[in-house]
C-alpha atoms as a PDB file:
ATOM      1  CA  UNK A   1     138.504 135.515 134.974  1.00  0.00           C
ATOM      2  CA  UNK A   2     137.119 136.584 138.243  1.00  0.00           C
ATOM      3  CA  UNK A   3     135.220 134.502 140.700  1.00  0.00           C
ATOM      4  CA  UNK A   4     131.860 136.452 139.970  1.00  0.00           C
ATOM      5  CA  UNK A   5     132.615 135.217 136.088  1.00  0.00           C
ATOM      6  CA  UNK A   6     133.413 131.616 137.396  1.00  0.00           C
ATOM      7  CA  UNK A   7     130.572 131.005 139.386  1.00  0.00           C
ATOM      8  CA  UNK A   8     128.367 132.688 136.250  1.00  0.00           C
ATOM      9  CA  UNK A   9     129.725 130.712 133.759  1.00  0.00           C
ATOM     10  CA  UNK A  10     129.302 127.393 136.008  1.00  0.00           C
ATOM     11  CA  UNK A  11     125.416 128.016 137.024  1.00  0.00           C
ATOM     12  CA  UNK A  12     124.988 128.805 133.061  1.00  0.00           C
ATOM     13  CA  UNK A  13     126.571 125.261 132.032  1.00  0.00           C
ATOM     14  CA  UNK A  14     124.869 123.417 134.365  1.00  0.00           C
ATOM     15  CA  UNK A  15     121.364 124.840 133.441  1.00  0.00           C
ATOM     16  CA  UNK A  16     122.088 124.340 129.916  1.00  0.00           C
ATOM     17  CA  UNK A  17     123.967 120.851 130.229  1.00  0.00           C
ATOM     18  CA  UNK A  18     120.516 118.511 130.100  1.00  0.00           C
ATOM     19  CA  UNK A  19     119.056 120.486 127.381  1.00  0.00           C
ATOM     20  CA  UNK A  20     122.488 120.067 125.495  1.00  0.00           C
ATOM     21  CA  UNK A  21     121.949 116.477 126.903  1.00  0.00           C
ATOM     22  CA  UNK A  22     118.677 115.974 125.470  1.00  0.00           C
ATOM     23  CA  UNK A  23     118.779 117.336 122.059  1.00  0.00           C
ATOM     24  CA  UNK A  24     121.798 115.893 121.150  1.00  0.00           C
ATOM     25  CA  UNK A  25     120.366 112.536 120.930  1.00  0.00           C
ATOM     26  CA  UNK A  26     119.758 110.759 117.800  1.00  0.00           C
ATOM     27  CA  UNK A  27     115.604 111.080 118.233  1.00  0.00           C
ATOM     28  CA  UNK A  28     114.295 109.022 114.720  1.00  0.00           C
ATOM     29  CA  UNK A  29     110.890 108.645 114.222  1.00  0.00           C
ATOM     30  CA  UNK A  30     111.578 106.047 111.657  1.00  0.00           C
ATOM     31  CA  UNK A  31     113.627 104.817 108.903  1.00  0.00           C
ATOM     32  CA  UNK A  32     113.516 103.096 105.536  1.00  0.00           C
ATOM     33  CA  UNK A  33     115.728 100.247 104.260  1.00  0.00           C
ATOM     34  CA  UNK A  34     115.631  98.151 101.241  1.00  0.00           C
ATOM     35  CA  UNK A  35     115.381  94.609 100.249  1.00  0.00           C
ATOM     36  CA  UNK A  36     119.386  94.681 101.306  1.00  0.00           C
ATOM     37  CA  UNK A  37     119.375  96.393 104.173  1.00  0.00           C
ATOM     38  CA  UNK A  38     120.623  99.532 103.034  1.00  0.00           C
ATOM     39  CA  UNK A  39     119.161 103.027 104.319  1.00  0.00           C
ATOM     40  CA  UNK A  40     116.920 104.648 101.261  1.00  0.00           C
ATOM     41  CA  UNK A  41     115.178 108.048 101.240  1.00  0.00           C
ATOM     42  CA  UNK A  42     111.412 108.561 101.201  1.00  0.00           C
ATOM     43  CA  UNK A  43     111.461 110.219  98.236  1.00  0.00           C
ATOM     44  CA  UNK A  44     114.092 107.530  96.157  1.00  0.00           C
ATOM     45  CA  UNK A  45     111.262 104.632  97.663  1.00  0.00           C
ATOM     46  CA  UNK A  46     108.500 106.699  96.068  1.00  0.00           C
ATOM     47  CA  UNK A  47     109.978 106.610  92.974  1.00  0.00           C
ATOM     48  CA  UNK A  48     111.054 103.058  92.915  1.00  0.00           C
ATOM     49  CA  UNK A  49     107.643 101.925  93.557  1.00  0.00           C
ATOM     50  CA  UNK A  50     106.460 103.816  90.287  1.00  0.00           C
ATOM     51  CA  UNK A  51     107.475 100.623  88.701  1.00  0.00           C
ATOM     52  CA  UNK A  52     105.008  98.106  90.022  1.00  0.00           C
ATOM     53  CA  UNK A  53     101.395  97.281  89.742  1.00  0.00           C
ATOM     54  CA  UNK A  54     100.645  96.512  93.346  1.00  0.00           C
ATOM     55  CA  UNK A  55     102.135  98.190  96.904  1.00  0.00           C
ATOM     56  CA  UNK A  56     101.198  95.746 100.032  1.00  0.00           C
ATOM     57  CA  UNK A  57     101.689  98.444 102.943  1.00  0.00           C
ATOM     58  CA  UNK A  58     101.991  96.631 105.826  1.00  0.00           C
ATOM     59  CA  UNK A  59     101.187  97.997 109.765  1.00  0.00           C
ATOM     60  CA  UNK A  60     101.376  97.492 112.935  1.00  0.00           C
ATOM     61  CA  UNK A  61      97.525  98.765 113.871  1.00  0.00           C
ATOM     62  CA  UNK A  62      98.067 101.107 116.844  1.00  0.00           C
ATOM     63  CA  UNK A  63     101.201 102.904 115.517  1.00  0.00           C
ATOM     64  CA  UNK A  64     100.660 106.284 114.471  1.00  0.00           C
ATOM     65  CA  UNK A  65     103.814 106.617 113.019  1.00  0.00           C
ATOM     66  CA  UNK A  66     102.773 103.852 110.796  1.00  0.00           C
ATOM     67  CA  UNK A  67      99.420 105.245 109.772  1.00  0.00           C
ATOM     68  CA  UNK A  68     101.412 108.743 108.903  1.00  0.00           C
ATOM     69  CA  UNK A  69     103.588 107.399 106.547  1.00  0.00           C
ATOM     70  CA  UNK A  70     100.516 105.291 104.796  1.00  0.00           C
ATOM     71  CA  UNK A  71      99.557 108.564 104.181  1.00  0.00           C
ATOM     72  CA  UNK A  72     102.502 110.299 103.048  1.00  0.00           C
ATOM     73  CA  UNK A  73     103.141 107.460 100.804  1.00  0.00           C
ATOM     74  CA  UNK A  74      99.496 108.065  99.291  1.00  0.00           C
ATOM     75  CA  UNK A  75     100.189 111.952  98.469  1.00  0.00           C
ATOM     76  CA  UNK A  76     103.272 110.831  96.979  1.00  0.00           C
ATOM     77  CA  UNK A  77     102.381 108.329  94.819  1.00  0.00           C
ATOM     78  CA  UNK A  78      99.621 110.264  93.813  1.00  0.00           C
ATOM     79  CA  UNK A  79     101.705 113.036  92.992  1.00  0.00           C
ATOM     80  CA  UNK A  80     103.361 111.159  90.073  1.00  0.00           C
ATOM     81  CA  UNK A  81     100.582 109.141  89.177  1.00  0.00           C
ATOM     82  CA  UNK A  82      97.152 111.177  89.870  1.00  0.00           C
ATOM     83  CA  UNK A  83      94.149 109.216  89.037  1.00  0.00           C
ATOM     84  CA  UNK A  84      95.989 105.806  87.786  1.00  0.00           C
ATOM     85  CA  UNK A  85      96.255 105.618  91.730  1.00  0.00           C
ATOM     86  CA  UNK A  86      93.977 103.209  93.399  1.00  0.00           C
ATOM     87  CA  UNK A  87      93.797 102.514  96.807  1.00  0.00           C
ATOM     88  CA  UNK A  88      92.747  99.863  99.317  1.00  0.00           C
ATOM     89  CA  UNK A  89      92.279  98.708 102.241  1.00  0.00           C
ATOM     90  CA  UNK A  90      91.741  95.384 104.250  1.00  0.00           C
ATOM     91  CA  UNK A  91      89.744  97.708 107.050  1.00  0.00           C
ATOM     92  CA  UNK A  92      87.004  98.083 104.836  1.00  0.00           C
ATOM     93  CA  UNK A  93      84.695  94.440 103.929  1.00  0.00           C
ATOM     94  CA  UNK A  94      83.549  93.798 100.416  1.00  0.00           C
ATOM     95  CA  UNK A  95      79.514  93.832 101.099  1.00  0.00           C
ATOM     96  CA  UNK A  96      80.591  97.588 102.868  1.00  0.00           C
ATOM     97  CA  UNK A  97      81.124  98.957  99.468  1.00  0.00           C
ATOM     98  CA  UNK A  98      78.289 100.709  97.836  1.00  0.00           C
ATOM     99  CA  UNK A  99      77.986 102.492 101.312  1.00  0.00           C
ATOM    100  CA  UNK A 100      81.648 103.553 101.019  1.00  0.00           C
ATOM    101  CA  UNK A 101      81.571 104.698  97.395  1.00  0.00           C
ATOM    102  CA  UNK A 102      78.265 106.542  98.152  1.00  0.00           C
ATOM    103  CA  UNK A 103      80.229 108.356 101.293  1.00  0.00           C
ATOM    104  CA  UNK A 104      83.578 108.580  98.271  1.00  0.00           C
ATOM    105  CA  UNK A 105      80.821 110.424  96.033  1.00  0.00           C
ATOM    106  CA  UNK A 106      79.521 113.019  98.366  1.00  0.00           C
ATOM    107  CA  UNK A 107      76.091 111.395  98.481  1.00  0.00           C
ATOM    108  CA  UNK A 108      76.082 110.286 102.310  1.00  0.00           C
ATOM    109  CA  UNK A 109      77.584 112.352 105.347  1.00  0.00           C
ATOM    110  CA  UNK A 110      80.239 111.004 107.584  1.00  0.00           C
ATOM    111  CA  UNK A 111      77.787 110.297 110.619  1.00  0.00           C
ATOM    112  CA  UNK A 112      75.245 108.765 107.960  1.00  0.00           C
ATOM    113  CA  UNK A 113      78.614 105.872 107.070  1.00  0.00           C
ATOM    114  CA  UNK A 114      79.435 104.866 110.640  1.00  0.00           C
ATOM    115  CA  UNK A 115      75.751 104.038 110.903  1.00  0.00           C
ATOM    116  CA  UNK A 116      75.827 101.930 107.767  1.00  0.00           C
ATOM    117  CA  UNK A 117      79.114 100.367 107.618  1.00  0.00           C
ATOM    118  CA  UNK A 118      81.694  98.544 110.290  1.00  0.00           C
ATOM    119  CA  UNK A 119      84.895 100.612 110.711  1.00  0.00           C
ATOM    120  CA  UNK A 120      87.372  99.822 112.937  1.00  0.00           C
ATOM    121  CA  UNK A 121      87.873 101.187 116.186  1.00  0.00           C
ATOM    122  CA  UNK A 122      90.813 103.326 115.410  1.00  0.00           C
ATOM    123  CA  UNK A 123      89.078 104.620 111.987  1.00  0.00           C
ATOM    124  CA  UNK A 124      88.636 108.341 113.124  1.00  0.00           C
ATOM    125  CA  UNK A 125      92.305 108.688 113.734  1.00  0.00           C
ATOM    126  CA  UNK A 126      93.649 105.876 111.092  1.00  0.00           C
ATOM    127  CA  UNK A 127      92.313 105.378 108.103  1.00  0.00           C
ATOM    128  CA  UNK A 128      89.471 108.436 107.937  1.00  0.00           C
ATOM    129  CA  UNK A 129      92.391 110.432 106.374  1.00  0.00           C
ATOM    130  CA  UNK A 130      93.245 107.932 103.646  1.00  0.00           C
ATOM    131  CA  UNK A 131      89.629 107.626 103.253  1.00  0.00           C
ATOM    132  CA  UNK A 132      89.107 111.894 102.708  1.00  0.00           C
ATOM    133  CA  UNK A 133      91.928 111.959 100.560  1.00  0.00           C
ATOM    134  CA  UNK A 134      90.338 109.592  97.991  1.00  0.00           C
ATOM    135  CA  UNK A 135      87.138 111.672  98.218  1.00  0.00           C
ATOM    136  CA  UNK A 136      88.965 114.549  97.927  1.00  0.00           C
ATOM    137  CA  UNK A 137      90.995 113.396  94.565  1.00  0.00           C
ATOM    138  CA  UNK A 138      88.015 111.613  93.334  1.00  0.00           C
ATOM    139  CA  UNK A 139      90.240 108.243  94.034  1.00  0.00           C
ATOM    140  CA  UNK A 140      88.601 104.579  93.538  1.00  0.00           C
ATOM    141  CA  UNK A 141      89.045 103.193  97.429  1.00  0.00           C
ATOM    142  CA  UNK A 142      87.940  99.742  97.530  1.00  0.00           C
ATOM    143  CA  UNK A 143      86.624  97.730 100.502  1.00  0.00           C
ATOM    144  CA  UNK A 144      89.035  94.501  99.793  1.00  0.00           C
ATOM    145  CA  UNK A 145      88.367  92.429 102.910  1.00  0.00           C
ATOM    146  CA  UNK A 146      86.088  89.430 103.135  1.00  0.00           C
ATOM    147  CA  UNK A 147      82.784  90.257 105.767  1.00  0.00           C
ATOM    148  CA  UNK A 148      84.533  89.290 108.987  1.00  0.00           C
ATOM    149  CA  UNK A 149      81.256  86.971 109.485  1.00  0.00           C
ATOM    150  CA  UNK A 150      82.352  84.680 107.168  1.00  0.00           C
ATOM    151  CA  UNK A 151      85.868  84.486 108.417  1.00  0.00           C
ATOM    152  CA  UNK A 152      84.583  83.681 112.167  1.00  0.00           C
ATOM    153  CA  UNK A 153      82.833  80.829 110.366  1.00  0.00           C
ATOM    154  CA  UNK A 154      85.024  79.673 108.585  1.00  0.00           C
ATOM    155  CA  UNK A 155      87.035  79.250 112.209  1.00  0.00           C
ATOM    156  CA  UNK A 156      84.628  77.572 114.141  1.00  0.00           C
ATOM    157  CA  UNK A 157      82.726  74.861 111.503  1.00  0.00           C
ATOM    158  CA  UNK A 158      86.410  74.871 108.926  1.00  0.00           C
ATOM    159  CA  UNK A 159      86.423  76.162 105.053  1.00  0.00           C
ATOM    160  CA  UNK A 160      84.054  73.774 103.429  1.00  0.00           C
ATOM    161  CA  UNK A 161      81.474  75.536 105.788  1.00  0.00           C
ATOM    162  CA  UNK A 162      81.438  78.306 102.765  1.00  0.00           C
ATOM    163  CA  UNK A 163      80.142  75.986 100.136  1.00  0.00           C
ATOM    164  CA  UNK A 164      77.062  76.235 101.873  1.00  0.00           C
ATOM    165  CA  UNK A 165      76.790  80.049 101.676  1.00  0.00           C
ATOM    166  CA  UNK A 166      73.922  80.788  99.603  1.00  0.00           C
ATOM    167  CA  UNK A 167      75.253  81.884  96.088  1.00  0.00           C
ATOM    168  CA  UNK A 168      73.772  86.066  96.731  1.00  0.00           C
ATOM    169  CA  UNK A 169      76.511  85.652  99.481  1.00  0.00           C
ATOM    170  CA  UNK A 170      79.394  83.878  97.751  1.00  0.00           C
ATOM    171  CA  UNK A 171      79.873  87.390  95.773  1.00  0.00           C
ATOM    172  CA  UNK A 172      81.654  88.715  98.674  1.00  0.00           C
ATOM    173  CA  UNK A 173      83.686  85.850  99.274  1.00  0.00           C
ATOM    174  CA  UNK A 174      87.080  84.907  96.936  1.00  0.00           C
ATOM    175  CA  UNK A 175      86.126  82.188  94.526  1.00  0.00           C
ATOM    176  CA  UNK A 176      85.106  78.679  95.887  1.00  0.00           C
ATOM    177  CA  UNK A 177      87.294  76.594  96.052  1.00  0.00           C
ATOM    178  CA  UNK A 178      89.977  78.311  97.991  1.00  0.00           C
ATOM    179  CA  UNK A 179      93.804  76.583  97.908  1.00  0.00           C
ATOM    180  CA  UNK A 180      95.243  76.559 101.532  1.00  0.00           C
ATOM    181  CA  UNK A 181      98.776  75.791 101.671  1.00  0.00           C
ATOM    182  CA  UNK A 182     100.080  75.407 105.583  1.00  0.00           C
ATOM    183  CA  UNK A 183     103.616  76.248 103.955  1.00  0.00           C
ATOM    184  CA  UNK A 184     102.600  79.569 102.887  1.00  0.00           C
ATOM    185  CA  UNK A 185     104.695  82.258 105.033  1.00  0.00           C
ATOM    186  CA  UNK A 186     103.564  83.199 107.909  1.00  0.00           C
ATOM    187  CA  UNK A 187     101.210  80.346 108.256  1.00  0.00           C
ATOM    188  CA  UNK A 188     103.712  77.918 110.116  1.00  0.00           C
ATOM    189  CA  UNK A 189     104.549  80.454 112.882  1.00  0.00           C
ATOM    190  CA  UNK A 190     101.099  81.159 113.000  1.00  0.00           C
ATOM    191  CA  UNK A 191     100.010  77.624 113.946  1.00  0.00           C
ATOM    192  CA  UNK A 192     102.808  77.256 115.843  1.00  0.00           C
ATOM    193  CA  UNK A 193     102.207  80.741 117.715  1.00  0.00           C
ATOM    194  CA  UNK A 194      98.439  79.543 118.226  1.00  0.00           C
ATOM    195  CA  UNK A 195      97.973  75.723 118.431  1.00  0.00           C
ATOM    196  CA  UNK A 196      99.388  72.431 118.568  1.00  0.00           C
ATOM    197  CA  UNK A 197     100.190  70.988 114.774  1.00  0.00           C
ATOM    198  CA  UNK A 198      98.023  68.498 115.152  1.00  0.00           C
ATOM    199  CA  UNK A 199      94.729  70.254 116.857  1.00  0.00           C
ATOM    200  CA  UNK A 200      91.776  71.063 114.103  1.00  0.00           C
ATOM    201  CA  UNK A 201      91.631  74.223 115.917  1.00  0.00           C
ATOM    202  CA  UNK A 202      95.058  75.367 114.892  1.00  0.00           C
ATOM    203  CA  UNK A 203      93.919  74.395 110.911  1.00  0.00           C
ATOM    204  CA  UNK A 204      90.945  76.402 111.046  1.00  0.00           C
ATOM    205  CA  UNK A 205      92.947  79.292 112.470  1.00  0.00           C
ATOM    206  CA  UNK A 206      94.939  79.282 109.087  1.00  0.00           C
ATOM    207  CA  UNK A 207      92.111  78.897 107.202  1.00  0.00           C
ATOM    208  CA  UNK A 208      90.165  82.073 108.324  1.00  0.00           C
ATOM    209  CA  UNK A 209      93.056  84.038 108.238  1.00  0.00           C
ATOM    210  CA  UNK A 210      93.857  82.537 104.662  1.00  0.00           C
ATOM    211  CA  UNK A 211      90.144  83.380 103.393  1.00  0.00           C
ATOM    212  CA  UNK A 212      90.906  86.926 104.229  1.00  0.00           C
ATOM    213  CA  UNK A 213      94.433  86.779 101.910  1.00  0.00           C
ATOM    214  CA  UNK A 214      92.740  85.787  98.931  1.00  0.00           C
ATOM    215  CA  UNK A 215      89.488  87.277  99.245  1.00  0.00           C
ATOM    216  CA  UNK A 216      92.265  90.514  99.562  1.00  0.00           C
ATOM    217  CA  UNK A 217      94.468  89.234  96.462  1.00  0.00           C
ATOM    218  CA  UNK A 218      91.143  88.656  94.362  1.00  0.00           C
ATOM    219  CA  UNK A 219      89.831  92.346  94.971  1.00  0.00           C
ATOM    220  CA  UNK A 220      92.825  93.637  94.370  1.00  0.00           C
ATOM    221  CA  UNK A 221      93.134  91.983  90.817  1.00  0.00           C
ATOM    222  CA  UNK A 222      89.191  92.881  89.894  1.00  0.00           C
ATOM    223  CA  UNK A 223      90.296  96.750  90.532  1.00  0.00           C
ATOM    224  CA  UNK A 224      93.547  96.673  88.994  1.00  0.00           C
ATOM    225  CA  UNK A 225      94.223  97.175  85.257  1.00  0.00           C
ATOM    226  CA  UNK A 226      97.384  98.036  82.965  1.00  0.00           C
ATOM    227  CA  UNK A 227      99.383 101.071  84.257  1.00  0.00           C
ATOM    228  CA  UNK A 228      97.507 101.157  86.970  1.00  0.00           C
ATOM    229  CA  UNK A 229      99.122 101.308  90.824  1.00  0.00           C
ATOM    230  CA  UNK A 230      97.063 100.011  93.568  1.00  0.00           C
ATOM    231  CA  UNK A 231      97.889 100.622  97.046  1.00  0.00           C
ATOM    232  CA  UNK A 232      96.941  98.298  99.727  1.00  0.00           C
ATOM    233  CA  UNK A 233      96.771  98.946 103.509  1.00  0.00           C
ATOM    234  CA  UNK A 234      97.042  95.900 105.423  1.00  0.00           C
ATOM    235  CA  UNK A 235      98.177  94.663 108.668  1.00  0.00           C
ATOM    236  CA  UNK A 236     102.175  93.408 108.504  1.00  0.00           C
ATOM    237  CA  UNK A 237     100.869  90.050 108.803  1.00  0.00           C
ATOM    238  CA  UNK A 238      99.067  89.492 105.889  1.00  0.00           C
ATOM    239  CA  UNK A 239     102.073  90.267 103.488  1.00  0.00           C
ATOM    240  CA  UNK A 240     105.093  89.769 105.716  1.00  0.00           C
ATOM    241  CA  UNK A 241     108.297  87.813 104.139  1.00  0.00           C
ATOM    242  CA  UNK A 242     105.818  87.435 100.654  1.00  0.00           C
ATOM    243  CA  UNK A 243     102.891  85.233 102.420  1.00  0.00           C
ATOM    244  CA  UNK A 244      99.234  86.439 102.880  1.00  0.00           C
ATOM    245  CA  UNK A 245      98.185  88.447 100.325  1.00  0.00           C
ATOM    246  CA  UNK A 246     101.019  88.470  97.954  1.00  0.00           C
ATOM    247  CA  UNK A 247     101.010  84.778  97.589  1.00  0.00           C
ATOM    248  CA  UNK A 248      97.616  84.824  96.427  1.00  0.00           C
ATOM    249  CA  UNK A 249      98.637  87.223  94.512  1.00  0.00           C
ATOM    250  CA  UNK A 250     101.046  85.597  92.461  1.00  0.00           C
ATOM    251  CA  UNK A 251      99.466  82.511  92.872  1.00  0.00           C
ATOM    252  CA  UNK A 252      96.662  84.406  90.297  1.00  0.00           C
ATOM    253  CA  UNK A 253      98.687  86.195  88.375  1.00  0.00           C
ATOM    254  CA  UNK A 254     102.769  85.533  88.577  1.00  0.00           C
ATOM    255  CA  UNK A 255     103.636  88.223  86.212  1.00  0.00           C
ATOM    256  CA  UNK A 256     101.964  90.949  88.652  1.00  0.00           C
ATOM    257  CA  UNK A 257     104.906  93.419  89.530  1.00  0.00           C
ATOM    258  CA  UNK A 258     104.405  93.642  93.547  1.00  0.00           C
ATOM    259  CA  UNK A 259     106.058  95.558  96.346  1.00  0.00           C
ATOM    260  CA  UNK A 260     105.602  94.971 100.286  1.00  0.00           C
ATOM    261  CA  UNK A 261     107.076  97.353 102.746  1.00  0.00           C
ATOM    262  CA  UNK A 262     107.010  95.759 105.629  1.00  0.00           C
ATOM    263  CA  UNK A 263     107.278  97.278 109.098  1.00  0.00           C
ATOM    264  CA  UNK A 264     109.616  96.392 112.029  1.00  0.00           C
ATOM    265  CA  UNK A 265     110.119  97.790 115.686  1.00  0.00           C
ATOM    266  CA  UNK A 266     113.338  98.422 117.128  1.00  0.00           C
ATOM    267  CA  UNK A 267     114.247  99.023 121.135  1.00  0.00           C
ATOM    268  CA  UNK A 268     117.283 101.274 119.723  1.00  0.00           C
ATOM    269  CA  UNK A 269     117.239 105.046 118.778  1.00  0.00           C
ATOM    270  CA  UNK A 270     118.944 104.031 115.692  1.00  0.00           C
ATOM    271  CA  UNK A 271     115.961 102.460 114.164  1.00  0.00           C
ATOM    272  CA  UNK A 272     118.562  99.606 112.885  1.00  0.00           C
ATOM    273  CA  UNK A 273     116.752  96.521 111.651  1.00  0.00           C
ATOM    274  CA  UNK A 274     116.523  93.476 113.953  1.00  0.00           C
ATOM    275  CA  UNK A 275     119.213  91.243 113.112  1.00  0.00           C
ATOM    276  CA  UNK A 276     116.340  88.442 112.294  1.00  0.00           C
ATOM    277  CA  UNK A 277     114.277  90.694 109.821  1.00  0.00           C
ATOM    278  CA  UNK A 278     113.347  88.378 106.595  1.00  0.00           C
ATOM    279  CA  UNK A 279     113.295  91.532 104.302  1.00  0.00           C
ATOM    280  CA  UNK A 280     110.735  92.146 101.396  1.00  0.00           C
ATOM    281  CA  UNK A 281     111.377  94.944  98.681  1.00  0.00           C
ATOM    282  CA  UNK A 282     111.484  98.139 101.437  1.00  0.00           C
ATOM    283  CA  UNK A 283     111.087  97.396 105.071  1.00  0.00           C
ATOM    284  CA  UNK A 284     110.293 100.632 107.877  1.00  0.00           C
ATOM    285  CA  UNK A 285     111.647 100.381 111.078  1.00  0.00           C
ATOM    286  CA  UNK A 286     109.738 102.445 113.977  1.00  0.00           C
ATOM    287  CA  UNK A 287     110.700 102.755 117.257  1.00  0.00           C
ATOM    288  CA  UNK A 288     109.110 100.588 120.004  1.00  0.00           C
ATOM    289  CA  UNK A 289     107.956 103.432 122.543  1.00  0.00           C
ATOM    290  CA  UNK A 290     106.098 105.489 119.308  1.00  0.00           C
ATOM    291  CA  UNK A 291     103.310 106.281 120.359  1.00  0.00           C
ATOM    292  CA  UNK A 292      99.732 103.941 119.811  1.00  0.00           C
ATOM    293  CA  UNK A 293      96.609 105.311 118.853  1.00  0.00           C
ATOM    294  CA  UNK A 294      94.607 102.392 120.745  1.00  0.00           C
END
């Protein structure tokens, strides 16, 4: 080889080198592991979950990733079990409802429910495409969430502040009285993460997250019937390690078949789970840096 070929094939490695560099990395949006920490397929999880009653989808809010695969999961599932699919959603508050199945039904435009309903900030780019596809398949979407009015109250003046409510308001409330058990998971760190064990304010912390749990469980188990699979969207916290919502749950109904995915960040490319992931049925890790939609 000749010096003219030398100095070629040097320039032509060293312009190529950082793209070799850069693709060769291990770049993984995400990745899905089961209640034993084993990697599983999208499509093998879809066809697991075929044999429950009730999916808790858990999120982290601003990850797009995590919104995607809500999504994905929803065509799938719908795909093997077309209209027996319902879906929910804790985004969406029980008194909201007639608005959102008039919107479902084609009767009100888009611009006519953000006037009339309270959506969350990232709705557009979230949940609006959950939200179409149920119009679209003629899907039952139900508001689960109790009115976030009732929750703030429920904070400041403590649960028996809702026996007050005047009974045309209990109906969007879970049934009175409400069982609050400080042991339930996720409630400990919470109260730990918040306030001291002893401060009032701490309790009542617990207590308006833990109206929203069952006032969640309780609309999920008026919608759902035999053969039936409802799908619930809910942030990671409300069903993480089988607290929240799926306590209710089975505290209603213990023979109710339910999954949680739960989601997990990871620093590495890998998408490995954290070494001190408490693991429900499937579990997602997503990389830290993907990107946020708020």
């Amino acid at each position: 080889m000749n010096s003219k070929s030398r100095n070629f094939l040097l320039v032509f490695l060293l312009l190529t080198f950082p793209l070799s560099f850069v693709f060769s990395q291990n770049a993984t949006a995400y990745q899905f592991y089961t209640k034993k920490g084993k990697k599983v397929k999208f499509e093998r999880m879809v066809n697991q979950l075929l044999k429950y009653d009730v999916v808790l989808f858990g999120e982290n809010h601003d990850n797009s990733i995590n919104h995607w695969l809500e999504l994905q999961l929803t065509k799938a599932l719908y795909s093997k079990k077309g209209s027996d699919l319902v879906l929910g959603a804790e985004m969406f508050e029980r008194d909201n409802q007639s608005q959102l199945n008039a919107y479902l039904a084609g009767n009100i435009e888009e611009k006519d429910l953000k006037d009339s309903i309270r959506l969350w900030n990232n709705h557009t780019t979230d949940y609006h495409p959950l939200m179409d596809f149920a119009k679209t398949h003629h899907l039952k979407f139900i508001a689960t969430n109790i009115p976030r009015k009732y929750a703030s109250q429920v904070y400041k003046e403590g649960l028996k502040s809702l026996d007050f409510l005047p009974e045309d308001e209990k109906k969007w409330i879970m049934n009175l009285p409400v069982d609050v058990d400080m042991e339930t998971p996720g409630y400990p760190e919470m109260l730990e993460m918040m306030f001291d064990h002893m401060e009032e304010g701490g309790i009542n912390f617990v207590a308006a997250q833990a109206v929203k749990d069952a006032t969640m469980a309780e609309s999920i188990l008026d919608y759902w019937s035999q053969g039936k699979l409802f799908l619930h969207y809910n942030g990671n916290y409300h069903s993480k390690e089988y607290g929240g919502i799926y306590w209710y749950l089975k505290k209603q109904n213990p023979h109710l078949k339910i999954a949680v995915i739960s989601v997990f960040e990871s620093e590495e490319n890998s998408v490995s789970l954290p070494k001190e992931a408490k693991l429900t049925e499937f579990n997602v890790v997503i990389p830290s840096d993907m990107t946020k939609t708020y």
